[in-house]
Protein backbone atom coordinates (compact mmCIF):
# COMPACT_ATOMS: atom_id res chain seq x y z
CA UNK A 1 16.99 -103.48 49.50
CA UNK A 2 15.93 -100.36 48.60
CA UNK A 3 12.14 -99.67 47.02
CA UNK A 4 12.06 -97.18 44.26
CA UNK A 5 10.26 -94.04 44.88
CA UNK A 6 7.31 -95.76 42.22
CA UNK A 7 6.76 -98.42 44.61
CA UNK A 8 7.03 -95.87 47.80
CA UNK A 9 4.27 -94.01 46.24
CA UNK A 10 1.46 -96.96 45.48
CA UNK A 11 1.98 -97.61 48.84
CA UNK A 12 1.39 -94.48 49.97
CA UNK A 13 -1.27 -94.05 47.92
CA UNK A 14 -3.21 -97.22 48.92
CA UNK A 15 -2.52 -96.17 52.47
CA UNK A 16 -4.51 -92.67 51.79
CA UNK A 17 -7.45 -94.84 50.11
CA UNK A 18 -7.52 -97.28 52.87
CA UNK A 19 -7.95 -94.09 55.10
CA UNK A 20 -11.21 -93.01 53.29
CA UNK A 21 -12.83 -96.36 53.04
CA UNK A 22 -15.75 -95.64 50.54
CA UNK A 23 -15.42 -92.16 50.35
CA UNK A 24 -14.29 -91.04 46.89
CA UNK A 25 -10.97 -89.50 46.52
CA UNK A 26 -9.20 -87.22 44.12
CA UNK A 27 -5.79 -87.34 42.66
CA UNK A 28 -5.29 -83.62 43.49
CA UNK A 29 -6.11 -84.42 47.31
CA UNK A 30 -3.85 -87.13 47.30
CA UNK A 31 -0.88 -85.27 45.99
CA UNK A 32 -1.83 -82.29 48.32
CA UNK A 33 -1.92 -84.29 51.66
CA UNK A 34 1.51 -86.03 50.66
CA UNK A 35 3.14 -83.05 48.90
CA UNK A 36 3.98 -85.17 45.91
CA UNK A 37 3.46 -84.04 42.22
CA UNK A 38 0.27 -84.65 40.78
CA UNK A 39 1.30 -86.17 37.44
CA UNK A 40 3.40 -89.06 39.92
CA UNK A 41 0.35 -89.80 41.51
CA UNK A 42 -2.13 -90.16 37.89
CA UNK A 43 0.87 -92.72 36.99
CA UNK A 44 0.79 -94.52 40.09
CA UNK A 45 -3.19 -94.71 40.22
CA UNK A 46 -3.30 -95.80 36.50
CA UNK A 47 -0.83 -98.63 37.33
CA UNK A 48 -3.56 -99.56 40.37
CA UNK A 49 -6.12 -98.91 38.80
CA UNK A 50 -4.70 -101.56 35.62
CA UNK A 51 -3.74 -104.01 38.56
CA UNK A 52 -7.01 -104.20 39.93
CA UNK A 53 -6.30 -102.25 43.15
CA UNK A 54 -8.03 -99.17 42.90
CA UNK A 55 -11.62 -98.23 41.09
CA UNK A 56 -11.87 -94.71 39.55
CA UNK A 57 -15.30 -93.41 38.75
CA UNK A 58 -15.24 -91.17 36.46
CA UNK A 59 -17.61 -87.58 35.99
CA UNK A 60 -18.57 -84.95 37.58
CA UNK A 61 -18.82 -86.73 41.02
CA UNK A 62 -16.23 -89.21 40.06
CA UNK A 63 -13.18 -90.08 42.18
CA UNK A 64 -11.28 -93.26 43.45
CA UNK A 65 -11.23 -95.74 46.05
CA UNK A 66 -9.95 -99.06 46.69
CA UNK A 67 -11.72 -101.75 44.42
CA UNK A 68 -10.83 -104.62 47.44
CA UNK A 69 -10.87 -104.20 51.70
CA UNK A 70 -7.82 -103.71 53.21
CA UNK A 71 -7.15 -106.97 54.39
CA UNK A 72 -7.53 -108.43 51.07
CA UNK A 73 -4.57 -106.31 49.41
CA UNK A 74 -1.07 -107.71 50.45
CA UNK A 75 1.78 -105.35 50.64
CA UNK A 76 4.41 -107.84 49.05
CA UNK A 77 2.45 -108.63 46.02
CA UNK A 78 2.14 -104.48 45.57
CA UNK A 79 5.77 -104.35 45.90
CA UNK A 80 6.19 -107.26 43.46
CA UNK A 81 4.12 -105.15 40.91
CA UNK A 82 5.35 -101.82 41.35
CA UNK A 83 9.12 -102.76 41.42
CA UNK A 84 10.27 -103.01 37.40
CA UNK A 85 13.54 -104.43 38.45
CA UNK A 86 14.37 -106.85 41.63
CA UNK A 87 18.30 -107.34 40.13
CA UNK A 88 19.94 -106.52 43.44
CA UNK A 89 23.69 -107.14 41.70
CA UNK A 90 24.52 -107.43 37.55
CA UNK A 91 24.15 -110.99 37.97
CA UNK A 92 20.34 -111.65 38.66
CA UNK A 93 20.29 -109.67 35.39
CA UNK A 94 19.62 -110.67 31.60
CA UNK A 95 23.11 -108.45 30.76
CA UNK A 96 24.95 -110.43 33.10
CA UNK A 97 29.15 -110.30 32.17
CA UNK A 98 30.56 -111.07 35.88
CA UNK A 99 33.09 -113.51 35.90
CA UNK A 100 32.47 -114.70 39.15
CA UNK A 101 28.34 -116.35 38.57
CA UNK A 102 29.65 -119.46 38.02
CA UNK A 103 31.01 -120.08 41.47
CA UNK A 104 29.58 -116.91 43.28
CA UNK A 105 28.13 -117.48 46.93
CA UNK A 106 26.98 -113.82 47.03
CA UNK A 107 24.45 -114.54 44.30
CA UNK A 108 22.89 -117.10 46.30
CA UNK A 109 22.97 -114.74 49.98
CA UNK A 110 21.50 -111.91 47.97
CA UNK A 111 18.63 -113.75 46.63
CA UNK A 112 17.95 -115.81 49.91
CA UNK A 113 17.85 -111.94 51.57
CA UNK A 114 15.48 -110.54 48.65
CA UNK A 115 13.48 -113.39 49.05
CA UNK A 116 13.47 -113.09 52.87
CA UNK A 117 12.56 -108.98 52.23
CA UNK A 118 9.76 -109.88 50.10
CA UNK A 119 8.28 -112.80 52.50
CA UNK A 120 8.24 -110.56 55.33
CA UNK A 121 6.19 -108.03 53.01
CA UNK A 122 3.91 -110.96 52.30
CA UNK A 123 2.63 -111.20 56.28
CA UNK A 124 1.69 -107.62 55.83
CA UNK A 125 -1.88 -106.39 54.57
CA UNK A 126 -2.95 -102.85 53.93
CA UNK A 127 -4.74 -103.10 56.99
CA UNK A 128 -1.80 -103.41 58.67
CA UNK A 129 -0.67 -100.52 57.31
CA UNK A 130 -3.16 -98.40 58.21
CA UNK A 131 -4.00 -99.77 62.04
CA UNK A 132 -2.99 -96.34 63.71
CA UNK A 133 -6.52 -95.10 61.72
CA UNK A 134 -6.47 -91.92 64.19
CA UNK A 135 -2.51 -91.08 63.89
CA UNK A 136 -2.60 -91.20 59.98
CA UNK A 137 -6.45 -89.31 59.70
CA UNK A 138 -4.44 -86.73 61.76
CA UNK A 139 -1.74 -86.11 59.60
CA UNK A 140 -2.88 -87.16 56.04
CA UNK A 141 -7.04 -86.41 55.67
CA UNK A 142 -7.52 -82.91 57.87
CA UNK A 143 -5.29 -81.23 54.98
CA UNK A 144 -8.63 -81.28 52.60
CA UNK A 145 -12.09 -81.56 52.17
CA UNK A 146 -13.40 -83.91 50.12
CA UNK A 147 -17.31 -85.26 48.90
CA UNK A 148 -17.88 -88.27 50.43
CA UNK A 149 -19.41 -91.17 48.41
């Protein structure tokens, strides 16, 4: 299983937010710390925003930050959101045309494994993914200044 880069990125970007705790954040300083483009990370933070993971405040001293604590956002349901298409092989697919659905045993592995993927996801919080709090402040939140909230 392979998570597209959309998914990678609200990860990422809920793992930056986590960092900060209350303290405001700006699109631009997320992009910065993770060298990713700036108009990837506005569509990834409207998406959390629409989901109900991240607040934005908007004005002159506006920002983001997570609109729930850590441990109350799980990392499978994220992925669940942010992945458009779970269709491993044609067949888990509306279009399906393979001949051999009707008495396929791979169909049935490949969605006991994506359901085993996503279950282990489940045990996971964003609190988990943020635990090394000193490691990731290191590498991700020395790269910029921002106004605290």
């Amino acid at each position: 299983m392979k998570l597209t880069q959309y998914s990678d990125y609200s990860l990422r970007v809920l793992i930056y937010l986590g960092l900060r705790g209350e303290a405001l954040s700006t699109i631009s300083a997320i992009s910065e710390s993770y060298g990713i483009s700036r108009n990837h990370i506005v569509k990834v933070v409207h998406q959390l925003g629409q989901l109900g993971y991240v607040e934005t405040l908007r004005g002159k001293n506006g920002g983001l930050r997570l609109a729930h604590r850590p441990e109350d956002i799980n990392v499978g349901e994220v992925v669940r959101y942010t992945e458009a298409n779970m269709s491993l092989v044609e067949c888990f697919g509306d279009q399906n045309a393979c001949v051999l659905t009707p008495n396929c045993v791979l169909r049935g592995a490949l969605n006991e494994a994506l359901n085993a993927f996503l279950h282990v996801l489940d045990g996971y919080t964003l609190a988990d993914l943020i635990e090394p709090r000193r490691a990731l402040h290191k590498r991700l939140l020395p790269t910029v200044t921002e106004r605290s909230a």
